[in-house]
N, C-alpha and C. Protein backbone atom coordinates (compact mmCIF):
# COMPACT_ATOMS: atom_id res chain seq x y z
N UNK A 1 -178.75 6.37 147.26
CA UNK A 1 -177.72 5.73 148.04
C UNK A 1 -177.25 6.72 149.11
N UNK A 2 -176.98 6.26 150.60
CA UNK A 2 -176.54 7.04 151.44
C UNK A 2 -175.46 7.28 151.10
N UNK A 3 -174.91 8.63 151.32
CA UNK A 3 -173.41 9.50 151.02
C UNK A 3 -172.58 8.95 151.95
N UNK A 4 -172.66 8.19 153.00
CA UNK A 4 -172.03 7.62 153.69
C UNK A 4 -171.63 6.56 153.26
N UNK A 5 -172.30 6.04 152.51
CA UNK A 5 -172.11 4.28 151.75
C UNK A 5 -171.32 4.89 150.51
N UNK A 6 -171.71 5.97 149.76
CA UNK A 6 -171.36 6.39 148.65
C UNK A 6 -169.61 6.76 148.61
N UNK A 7 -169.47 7.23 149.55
CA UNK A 7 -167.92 8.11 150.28
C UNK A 7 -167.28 6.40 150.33
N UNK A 8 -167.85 5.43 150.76
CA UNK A 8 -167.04 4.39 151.52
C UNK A 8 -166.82 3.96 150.04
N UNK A 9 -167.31 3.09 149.38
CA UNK A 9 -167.16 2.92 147.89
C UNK A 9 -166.46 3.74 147.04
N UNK A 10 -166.35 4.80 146.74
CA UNK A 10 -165.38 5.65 146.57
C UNK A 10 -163.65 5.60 146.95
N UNK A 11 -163.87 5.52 148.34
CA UNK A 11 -162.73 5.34 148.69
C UNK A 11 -161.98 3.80 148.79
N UNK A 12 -162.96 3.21 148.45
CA UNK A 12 -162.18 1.45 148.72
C UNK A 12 -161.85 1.55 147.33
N UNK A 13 -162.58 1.77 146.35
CA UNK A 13 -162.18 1.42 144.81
C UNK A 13 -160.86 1.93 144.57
N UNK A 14 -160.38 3.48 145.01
CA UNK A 14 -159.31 4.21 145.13
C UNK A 14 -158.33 3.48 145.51
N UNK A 15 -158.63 3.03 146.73
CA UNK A 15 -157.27 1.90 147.61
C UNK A 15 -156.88 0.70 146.67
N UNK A 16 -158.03 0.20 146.38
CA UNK A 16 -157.47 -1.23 145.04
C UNK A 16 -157.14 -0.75 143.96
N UNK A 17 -157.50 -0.04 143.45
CA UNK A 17 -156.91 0.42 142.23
C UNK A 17 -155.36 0.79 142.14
N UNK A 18 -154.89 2.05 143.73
CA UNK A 18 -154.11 2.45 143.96
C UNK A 18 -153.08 1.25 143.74
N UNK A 19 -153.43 0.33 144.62
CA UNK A 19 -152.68 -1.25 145.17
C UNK A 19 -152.29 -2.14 143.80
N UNK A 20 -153.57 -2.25 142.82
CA UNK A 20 -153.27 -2.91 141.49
C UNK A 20 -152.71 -2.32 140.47
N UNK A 21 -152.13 -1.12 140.48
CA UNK A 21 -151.75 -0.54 138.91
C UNK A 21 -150.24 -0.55 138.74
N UNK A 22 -149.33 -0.27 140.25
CA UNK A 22 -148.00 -0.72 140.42
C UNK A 22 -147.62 -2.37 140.14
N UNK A 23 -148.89 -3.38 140.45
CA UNK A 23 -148.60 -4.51 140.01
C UNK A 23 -148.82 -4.95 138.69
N UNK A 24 -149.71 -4.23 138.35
CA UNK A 24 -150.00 -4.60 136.99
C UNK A 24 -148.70 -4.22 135.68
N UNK A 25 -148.01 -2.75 136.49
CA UNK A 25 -147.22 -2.60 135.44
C UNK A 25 -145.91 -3.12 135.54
N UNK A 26 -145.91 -3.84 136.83
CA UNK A 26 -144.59 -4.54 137.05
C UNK A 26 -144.34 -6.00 136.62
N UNK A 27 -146.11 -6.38 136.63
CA UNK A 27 -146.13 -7.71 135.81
C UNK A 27 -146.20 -7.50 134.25
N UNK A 28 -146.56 -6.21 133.44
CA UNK A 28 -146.48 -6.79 131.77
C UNK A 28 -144.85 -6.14 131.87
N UNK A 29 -144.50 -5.56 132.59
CA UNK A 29 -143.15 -4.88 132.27
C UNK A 29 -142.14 -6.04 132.38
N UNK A 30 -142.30 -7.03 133.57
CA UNK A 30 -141.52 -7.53 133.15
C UNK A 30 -141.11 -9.26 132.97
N UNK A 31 -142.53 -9.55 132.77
CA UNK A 31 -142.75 -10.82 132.28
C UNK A 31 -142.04 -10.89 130.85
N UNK A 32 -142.73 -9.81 129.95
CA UNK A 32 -141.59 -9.50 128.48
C UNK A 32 -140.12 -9.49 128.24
N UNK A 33 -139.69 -8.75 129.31
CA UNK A 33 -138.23 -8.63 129.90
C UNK A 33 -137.31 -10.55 130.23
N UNK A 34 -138.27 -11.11 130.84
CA UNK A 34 -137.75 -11.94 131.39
C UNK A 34 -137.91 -13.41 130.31
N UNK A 35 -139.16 -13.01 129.72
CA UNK A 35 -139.19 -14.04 128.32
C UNK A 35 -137.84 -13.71 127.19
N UNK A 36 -137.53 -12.23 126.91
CA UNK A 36 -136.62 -12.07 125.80
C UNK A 36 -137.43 -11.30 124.77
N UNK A 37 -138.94 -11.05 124.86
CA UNK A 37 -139.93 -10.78 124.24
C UNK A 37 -141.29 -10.49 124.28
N UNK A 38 -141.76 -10.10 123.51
CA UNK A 38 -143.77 -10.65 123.84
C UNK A 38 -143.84 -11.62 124.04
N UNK A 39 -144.74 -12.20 124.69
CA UNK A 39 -145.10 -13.54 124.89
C UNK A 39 -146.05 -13.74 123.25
N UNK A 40 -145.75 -14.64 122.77
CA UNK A 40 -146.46 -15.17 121.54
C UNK A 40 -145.67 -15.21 120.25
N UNK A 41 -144.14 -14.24 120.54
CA UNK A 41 -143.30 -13.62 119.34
C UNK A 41 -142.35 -15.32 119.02
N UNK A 42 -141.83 -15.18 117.76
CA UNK A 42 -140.73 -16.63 117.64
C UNK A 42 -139.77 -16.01 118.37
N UNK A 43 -139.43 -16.96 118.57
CA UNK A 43 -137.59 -16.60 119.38
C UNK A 43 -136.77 -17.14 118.26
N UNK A 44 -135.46 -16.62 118.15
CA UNK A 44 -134.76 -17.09 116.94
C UNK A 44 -134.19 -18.12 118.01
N UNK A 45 -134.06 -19.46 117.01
CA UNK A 45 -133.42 -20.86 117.17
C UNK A 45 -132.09 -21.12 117.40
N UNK A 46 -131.03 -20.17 117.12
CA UNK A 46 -129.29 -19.48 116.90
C UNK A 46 -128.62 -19.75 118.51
N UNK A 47 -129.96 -19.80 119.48
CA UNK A 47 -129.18 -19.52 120.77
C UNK A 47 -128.53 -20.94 120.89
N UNK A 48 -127.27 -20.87 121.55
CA UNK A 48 -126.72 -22.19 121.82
C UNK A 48 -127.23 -23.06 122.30
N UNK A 49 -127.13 -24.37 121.98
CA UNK A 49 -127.85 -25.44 123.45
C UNK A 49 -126.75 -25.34 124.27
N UNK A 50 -126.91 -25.50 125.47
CA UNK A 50 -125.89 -26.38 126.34
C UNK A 50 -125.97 -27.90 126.29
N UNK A 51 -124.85 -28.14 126.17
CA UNK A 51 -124.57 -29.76 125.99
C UNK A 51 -124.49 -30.32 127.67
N UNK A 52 -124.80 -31.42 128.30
CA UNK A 52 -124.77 -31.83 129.47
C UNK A 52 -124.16 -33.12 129.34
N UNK A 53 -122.76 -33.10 129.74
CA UNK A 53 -122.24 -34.74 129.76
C UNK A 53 -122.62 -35.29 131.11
N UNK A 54 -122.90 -36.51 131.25
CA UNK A 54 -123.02 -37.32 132.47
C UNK A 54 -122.48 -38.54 132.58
């Protein structure tokens, strides 16, 4: 493989990777956060309903 092609590949993988790992940890960080939990865990049943009169 030309070192020229080799250098370019190198450096693009770097840039996406760079670009995906801040998203990645901002999406399991805080998808969990925003569920109350893991996704898959029970949630306890205790939380209030809100009642809606109309």
């Amino acid at each position: 493989m030309d070192s020229i092609l080799l250098s370019f590949i190198r450096q693009f993988l770097r840039v996406v990777l760079t670009a995906l790992v801040p998203v990645v940890l901002v999406t399991f960080l805080s998808i969990p956060y925003s569920l109350g939990g893991q996704p898959g865990e029970e949630h306890s049943t205790t939380a209030p309903v809100s009642q809606q009169s109309t």
